[in-house]
Protein backbone atom coordinates (compact mmCIF):
# COMPACT_ATOMS: atom_id res chain seq x y z
CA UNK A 1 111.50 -2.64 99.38
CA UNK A 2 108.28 -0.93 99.63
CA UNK A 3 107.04 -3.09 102.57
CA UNK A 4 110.59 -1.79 103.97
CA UNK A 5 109.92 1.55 103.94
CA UNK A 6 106.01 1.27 104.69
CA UNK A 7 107.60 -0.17 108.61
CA UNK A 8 109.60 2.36 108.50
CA UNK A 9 107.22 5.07 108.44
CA UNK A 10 104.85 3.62 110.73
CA UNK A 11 107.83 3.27 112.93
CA UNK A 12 108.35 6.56 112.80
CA UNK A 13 104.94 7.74 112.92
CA UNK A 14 104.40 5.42 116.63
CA UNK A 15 107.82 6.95 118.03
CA UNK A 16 106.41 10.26 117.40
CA UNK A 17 103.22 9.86 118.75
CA UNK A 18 104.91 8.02 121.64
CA UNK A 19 107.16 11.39 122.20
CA UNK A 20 104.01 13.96 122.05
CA UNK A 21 102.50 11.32 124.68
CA UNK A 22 105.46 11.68 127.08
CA UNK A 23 103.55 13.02 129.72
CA UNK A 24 104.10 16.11 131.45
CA UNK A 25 104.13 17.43 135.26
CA UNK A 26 101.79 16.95 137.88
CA UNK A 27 101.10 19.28 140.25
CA UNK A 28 104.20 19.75 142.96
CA UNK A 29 102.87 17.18 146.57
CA UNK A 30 105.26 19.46 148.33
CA UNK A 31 103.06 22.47 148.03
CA UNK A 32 100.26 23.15 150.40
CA UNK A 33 96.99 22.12 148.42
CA UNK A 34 95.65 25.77 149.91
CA UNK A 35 98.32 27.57 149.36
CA UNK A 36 98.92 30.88 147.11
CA UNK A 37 101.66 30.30 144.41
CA UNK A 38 104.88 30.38 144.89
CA UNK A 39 103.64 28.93 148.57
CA UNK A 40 100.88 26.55 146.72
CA UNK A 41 99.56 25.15 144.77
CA UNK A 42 96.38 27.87 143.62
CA UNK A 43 97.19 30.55 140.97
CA UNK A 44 96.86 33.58 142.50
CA UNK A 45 93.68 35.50 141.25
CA UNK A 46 93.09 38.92 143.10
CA UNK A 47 92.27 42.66 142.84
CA UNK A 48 92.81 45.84 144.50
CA UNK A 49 90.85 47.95 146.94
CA UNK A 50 87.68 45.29 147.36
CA UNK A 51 84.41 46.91 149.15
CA UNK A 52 83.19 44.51 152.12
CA UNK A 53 80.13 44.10 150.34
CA UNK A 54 81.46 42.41 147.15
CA UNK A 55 83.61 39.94 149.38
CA UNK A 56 81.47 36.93 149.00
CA UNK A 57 80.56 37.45 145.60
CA UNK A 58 84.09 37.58 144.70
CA UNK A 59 84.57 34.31 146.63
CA UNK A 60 82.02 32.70 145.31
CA UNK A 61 83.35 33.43 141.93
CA UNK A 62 87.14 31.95 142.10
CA UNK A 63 89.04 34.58 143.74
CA UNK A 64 91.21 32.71 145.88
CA UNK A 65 92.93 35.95 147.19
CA UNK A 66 91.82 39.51 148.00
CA UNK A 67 94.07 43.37 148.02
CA UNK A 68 96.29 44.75 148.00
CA UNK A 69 94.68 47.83 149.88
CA UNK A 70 95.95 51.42 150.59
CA UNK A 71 96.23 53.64 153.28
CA UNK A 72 94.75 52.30 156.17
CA UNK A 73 92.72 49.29 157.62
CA UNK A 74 95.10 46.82 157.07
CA UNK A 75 94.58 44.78 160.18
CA UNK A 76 90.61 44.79 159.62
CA UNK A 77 91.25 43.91 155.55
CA UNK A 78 93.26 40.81 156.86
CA UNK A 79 90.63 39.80 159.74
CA UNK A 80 87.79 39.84 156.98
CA UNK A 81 89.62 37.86 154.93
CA UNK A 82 90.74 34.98 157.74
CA UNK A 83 86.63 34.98 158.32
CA UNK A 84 86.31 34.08 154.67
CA UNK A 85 89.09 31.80 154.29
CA UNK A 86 90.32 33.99 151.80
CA UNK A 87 93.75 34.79 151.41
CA UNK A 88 95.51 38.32 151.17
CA UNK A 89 98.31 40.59 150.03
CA UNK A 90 99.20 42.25 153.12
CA UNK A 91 100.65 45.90 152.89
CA UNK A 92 103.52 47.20 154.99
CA UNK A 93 103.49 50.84 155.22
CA UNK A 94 106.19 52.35 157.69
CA UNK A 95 105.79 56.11 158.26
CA UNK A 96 108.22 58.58 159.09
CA UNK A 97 105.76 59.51 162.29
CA UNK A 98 102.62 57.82 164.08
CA UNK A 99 101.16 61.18 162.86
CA UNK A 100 101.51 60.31 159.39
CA UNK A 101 98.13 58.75 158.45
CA UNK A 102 100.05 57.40 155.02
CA UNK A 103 103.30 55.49 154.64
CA UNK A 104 106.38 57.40 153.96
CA UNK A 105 106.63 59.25 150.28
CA UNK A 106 109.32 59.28 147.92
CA UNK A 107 110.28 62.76 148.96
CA UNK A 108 110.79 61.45 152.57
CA UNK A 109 112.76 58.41 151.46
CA UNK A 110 114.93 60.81 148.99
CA UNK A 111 116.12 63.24 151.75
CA UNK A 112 120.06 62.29 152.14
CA UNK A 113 119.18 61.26 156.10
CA UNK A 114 116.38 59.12 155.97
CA UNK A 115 116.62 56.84 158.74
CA UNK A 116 117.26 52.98 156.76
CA UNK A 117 117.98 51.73 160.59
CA UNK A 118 114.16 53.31 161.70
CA UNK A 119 112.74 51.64 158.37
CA UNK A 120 114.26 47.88 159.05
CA UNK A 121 112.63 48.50 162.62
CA UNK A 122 109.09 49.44 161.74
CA UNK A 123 108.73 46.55 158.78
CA UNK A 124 110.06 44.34 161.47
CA UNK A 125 107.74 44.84 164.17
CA UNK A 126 104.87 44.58 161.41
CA UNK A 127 105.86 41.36 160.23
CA UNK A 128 106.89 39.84 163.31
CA UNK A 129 103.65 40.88 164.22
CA UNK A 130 101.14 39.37 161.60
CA UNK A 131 104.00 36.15 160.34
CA UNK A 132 101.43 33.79 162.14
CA UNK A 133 98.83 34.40 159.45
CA UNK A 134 98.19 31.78 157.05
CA UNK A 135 96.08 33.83 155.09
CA UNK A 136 98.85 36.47 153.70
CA UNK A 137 99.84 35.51 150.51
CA UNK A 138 102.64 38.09 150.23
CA UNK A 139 103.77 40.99 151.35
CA UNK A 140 102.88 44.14 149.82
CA UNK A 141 105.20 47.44 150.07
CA UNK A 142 104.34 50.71 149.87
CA UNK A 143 104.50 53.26 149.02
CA UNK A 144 104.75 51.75 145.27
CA UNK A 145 106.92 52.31 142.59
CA UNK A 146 110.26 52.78 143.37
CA UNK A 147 112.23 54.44 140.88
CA UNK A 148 115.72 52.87 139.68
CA UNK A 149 117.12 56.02 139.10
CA UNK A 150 116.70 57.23 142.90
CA UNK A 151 119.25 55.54 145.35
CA UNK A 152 117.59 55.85 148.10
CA UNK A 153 114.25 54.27 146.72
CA UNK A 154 116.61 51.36 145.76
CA UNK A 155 117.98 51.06 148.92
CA UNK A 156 114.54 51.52 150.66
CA UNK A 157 113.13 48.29 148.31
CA UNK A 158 116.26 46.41 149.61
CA UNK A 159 116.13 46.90 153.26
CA UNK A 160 112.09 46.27 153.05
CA UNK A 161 112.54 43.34 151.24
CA UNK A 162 115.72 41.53 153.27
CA UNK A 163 113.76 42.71 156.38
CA UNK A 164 110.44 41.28 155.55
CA UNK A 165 112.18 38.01 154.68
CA UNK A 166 114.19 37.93 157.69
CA UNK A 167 111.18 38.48 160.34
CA UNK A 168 108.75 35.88 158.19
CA UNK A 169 109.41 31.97 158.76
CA UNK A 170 107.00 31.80 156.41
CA UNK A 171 109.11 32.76 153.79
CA UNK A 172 106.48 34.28 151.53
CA UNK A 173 107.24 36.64 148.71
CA UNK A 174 107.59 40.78 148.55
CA UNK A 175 105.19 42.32 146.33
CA UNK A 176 105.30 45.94 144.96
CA UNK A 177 103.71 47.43 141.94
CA UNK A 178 106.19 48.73 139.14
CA UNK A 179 104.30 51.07 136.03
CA UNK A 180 103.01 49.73 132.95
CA UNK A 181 105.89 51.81 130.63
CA UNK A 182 108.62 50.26 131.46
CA UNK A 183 111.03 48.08 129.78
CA UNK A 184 112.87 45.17 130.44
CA UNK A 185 115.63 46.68 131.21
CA UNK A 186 114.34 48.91 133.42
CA UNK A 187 112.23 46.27 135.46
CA UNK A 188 115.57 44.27 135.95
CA UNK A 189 117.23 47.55 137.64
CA UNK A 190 114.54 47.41 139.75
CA UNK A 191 113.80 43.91 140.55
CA UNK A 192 118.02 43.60 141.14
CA UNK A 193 117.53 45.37 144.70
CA UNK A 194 114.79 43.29 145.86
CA UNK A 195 111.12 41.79 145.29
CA UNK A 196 109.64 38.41 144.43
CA UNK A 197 107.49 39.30 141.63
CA UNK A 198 107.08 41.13 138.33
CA UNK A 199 104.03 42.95 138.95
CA UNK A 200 103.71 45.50 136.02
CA UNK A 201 100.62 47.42 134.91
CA UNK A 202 99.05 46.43 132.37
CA UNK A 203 96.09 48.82 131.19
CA UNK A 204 95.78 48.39 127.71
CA UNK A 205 93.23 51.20 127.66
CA UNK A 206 94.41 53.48 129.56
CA UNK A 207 98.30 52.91 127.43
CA UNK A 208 96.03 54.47 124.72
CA UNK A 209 95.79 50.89 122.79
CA UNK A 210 92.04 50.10 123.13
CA UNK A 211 92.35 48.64 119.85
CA UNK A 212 95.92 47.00 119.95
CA UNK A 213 96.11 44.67 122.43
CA UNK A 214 98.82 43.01 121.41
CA UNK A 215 100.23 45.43 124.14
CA UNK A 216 99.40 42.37 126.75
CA UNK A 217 101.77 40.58 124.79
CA UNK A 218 104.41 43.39 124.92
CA UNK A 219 104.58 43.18 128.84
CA UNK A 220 104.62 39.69 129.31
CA UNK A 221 107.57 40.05 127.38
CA UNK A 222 109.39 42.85 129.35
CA UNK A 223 108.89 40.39 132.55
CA UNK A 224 110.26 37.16 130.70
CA UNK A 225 113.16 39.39 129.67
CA UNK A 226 113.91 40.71 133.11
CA UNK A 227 113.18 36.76 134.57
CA UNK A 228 116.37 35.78 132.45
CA UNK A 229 118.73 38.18 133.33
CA UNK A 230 118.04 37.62 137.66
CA UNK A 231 119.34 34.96 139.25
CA UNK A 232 116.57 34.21 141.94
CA UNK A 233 112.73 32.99 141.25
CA UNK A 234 110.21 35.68 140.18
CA UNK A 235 107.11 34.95 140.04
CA UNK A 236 105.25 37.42 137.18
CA UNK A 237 101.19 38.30 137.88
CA UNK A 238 99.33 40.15 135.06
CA UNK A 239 97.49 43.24 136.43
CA UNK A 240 95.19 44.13 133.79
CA UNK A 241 92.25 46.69 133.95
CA UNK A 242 89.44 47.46 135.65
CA UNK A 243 88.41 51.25 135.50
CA UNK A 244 87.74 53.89 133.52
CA UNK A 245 85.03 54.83 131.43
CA UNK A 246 84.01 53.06 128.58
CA UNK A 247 81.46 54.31 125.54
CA UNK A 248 78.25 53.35 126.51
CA UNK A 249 79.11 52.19 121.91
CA UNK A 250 82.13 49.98 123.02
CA UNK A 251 80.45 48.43 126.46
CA UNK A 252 79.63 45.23 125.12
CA UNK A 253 83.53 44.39 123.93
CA UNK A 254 84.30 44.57 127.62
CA UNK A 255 83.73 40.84 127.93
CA UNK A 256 85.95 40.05 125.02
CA UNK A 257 89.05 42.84 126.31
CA UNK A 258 88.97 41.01 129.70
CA UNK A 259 89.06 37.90 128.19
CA UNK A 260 91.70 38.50 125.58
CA UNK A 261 93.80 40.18 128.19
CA UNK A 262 94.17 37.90 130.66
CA UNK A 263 94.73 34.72 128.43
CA UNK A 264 96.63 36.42 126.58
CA UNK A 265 98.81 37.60 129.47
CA UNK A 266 98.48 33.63 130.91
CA UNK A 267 99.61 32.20 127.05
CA UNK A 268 102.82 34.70 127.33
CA UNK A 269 103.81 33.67 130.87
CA UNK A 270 101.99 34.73 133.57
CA UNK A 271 101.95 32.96 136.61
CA UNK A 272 98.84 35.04 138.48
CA UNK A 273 96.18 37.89 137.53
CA UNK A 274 95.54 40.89 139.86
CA UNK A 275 93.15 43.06 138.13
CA UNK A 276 93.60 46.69 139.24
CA UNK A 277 91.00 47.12 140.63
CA UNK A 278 87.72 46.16 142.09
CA UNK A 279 86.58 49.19 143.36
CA UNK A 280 83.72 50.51 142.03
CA UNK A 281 84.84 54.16 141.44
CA UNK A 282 82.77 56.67 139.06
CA UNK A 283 82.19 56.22 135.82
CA UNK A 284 82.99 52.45 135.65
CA UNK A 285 80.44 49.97 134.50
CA UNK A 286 81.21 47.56 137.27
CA UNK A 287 78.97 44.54 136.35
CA UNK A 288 80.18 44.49 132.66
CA UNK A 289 83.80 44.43 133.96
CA UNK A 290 83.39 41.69 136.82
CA UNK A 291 81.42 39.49 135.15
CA UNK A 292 84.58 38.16 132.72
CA UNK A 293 86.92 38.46 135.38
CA UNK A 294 84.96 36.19 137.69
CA UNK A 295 84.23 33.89 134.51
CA UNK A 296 88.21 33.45 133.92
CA UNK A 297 88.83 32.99 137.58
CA UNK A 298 86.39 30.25 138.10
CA UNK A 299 87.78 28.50 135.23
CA UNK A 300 91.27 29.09 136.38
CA UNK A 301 90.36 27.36 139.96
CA UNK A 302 88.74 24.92 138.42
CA UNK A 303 91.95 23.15 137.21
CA UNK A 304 93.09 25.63 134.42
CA UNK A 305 95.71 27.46 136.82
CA UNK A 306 97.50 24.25 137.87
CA UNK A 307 97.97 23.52 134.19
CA UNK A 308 99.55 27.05 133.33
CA UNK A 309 101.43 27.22 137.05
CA UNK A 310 102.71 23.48 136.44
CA UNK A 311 102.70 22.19 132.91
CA UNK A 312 105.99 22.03 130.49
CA UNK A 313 105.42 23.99 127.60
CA UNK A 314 106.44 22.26 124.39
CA UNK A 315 106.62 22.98 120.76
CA UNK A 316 105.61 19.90 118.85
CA UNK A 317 102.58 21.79 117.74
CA UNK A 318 102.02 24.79 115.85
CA UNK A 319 99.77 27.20 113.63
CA UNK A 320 99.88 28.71 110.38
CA UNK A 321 98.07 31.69 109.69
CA UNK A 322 96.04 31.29 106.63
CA UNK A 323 93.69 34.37 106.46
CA UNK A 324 93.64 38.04 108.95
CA UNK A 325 96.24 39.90 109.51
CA UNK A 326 100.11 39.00 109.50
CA UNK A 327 101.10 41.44 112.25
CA UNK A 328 99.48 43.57 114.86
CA UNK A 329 101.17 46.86 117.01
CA UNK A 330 101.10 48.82 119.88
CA UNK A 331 102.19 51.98 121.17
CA UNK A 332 104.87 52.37 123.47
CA UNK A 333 105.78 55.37 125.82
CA UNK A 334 108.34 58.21 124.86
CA UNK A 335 109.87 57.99 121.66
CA UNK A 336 109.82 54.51 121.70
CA UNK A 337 109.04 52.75 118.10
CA UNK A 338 105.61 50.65 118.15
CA UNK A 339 105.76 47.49 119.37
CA UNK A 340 105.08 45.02 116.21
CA UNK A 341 104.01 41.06 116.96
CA UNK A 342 102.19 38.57 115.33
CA UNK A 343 98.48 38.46 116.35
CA UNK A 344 98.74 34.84 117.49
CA UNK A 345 99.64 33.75 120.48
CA UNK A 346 100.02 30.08 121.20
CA UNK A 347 100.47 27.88 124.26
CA UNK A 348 101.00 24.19 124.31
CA UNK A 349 101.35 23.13 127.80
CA UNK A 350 101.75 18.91 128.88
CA UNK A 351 100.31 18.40 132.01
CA UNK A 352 100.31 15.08 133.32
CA UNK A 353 98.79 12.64 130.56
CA UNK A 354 97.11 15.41 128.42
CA UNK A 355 98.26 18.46 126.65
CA UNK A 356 96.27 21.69 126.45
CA UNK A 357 96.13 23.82 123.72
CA UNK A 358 95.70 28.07 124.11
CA UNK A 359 94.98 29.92 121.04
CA UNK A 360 94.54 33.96 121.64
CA UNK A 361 93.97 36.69 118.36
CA UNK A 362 95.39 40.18 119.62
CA UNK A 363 93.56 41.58 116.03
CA UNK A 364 89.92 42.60 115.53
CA UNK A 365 89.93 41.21 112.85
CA UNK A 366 88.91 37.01 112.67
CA UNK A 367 91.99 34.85 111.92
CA UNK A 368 92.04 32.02 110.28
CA UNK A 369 94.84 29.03 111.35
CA UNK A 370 96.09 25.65 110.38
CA UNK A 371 96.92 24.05 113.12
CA UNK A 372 99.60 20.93 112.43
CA UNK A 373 101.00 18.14 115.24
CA UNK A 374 98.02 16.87 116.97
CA UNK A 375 98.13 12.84 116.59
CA UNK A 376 95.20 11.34 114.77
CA UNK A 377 94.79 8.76 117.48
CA UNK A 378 93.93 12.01 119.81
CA UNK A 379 90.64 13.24 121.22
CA UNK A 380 90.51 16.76 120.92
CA UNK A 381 88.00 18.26 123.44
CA UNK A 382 87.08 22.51 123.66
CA UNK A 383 86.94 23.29 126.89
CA UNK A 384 84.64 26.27 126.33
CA UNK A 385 81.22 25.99 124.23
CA UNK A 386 82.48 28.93 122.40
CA UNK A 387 85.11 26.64 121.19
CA UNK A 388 84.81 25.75 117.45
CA UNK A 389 86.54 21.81 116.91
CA UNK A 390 89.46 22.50 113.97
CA UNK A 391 87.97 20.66 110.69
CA UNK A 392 89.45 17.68 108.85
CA UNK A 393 92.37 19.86 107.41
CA UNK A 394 93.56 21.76 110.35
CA UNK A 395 91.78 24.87 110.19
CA UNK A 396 90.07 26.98 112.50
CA UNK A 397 88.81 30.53 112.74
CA UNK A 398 89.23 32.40 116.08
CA UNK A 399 86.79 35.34 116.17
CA UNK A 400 88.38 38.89 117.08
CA UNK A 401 90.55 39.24 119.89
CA UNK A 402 89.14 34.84 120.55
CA UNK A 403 90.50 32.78 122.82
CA UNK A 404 90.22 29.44 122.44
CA UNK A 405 91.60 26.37 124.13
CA UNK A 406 91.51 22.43 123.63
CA UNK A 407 92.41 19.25 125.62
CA UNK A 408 94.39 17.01 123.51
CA UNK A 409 94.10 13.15 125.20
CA UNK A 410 95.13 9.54 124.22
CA UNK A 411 92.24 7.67 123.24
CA UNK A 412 94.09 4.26 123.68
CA UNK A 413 96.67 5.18 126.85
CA UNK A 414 99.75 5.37 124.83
């Protein structure tokens, strides 16, 4: 009897182990290997309002993509960026006159006879114009913004978008920027009349929650919400920060915010970072800011994006927190009530014959973890020599606001 039961746990044990091995996606051979995602196979990694000078830097350090830009120069922003190979958001900005040096405001577009007919002809001849570019990653509309509430913004998103997608064989996606505040509900009023991404603010700083990050969390959430009640892809970037003045006291926890926010953001769903933005305005410590962000987007065109863009997320593994805090919050705008979360956030993601393992702490405080599911036939590799391996019982301690982040691989090929 006991032999019975000692086969059956081993049988049990080996179908398990056989199940967490099951392995996951590779990366789609239908994409373009040079592509921008949703059109590739390369996580988008970008930023706003670039100087010339700071373009090869920026290449050099994984920024596959470049922009959006305002105002004017758009033709010039994309021919720089064909030179480079880099890629671009383009941005479409139809004006009510040739003597308007900006694209039209919302008090143009609200007056009860803006022309809709002049706007579909304007966005057309852009497009049609520029389609033949293989180095615009999307299309970006401006002005930004639109409001829900205003039916003629709505309509305005709507006609920009169909006619964009109409004049493009292409077929690549309609970007506008939407503000950090608001909900999921909200965002799916919106994002019902027309665009092909969730592109929310989200300046944890500026939101007034230096010290609660867990508002990262709280946005990536508002998109995921709004991604299940549309019925059509959306594709949702992170924009976190880059500007404003930081405490010459709280400089060096820039690395660590930039960090935390954009795996963070990546661990809750997104799907591409556009950092807002890289122009080096007054006040900001530049070099403290792009430092990290070229950091994460080497490592994310080194193979990491493909595993977030492409993997299957599972949840055969999991974490128990053992020491630091139980829950973290955030403010939210108006008379919202805080926004309450645990700490931890965790992403298990198969990719082909390995699983990775993402670990973020939204405290400041360190949190401790026991972390149950990973075979002991695995190898369990950091991919970062920050990385601390968990010991023989499970645990680990990420460090405040840590991210950390493990291969998990067969060592025998089952």
């Amino acid at each position: 009897m006991k032999k019975t039961c000692l086969a059956l746990a081993l049988a049990t044990v080996s179908l398990l182990a056989s199940e967490f091995w099951k392995p996951g996606p590779e990366i789609p051979a239908n994409l373009p290997p040079d592509g921008i995602y949703p059109c590739g196979q390369q996580m988008l990694f970008s930023g706003y309002s670039p100087l010339p000078r700071h373009y090869d830097r920026l290449k050099e350090g994984g920024f596959n993509t470049l922009g959006p830009i305002y105002h004017r120069g758009f033709d010039e922003f994309l021919q720089n960026c064909e030179k480079l190979g880099l890629h671009c958001l383009y941005s479409i900005a139809p004006r009510l006159s040739a003597e308007q040096p900006t694209a039209y405001t919302q008090q143009q577009i609200d007056a009860p006879d803006f022309d809709f007919e002049n706007l579909r002809r304007q966005v057309t001849e852009i497009v049609s114009a520029k389609a033949s570019s293989d180095k615009i990653a999307a299309w970006n509309i401006q002005p930004e913004e639109m409001r829900f509430w205003m039916k003629n913004e709505m309509r305005y998103l709507e006609v920009m978008a169909q006619a964009i997608h109409d004049a493009d064989p292409k077929h690549r996606p309609v970007f506008m920027y939407t503000p950090g505040h608001r909900d999921g509900s909200s965002l799916v009023k919106e994002l019902s009349n027309g665009g092909d991404f969730i592109a929310q603010g989200c300046y944890v700083n500026y939101s007034g929650n230096k010290h609660q990050r867990i508002r990262v969390k709280w946005v990536m959430e508002q998109a995921s919400f709004a991604k299940s009640q549309i019925n059509r892809p959306l594709t949702t970037l992170l924009l976190p920060e880059m500007f404003g003045k930081v405490p010459d006291e709280e400089k060096g926890l820039i690395p660590s915010w930039v960090r935390h926010d954009v795996y963070c953001g990546l661990a809750n769903g997104a799907q591409g970072v556009l950092v807002y933005s890289l122009f080096p305005r007054a006040g900001l410590d530049f070099e403290a800011y792009l430092e990290p962000y070229l950091r994460c987007a080497r490592e994310l065109a080194d193979g990491l994006g493909a595993v977030f863009l492409f993997g299957e997320r599972r949840d055969d593994l999991s974490a128990t927190l053992v020491s630091g805090p139980r829950e973290v919050s955030c403010r939210l705008a108006g008379n919202k009530p805080n926004y309450v979360s645990s700490p931890l956030s965790l992403a298990n993601i198969a990719f082909g014959p390995d699983r990775y393992l993402f670990l973020v702490n939204s405290s400041e405080e360190n949190l401790g973890l026991t972390l149950t599911g990973i075979p002991a036939e695995a190898k369990t590799v950091p991919l970062w020599p920050e990385v601390t391996l968990p010991d023989a019982s499970g645990q680990v301690v990420l460090p405040p606001l840590g991210v950390f982040a493990y291969k998990i691989s067969p060592v025998t090929g089952n």
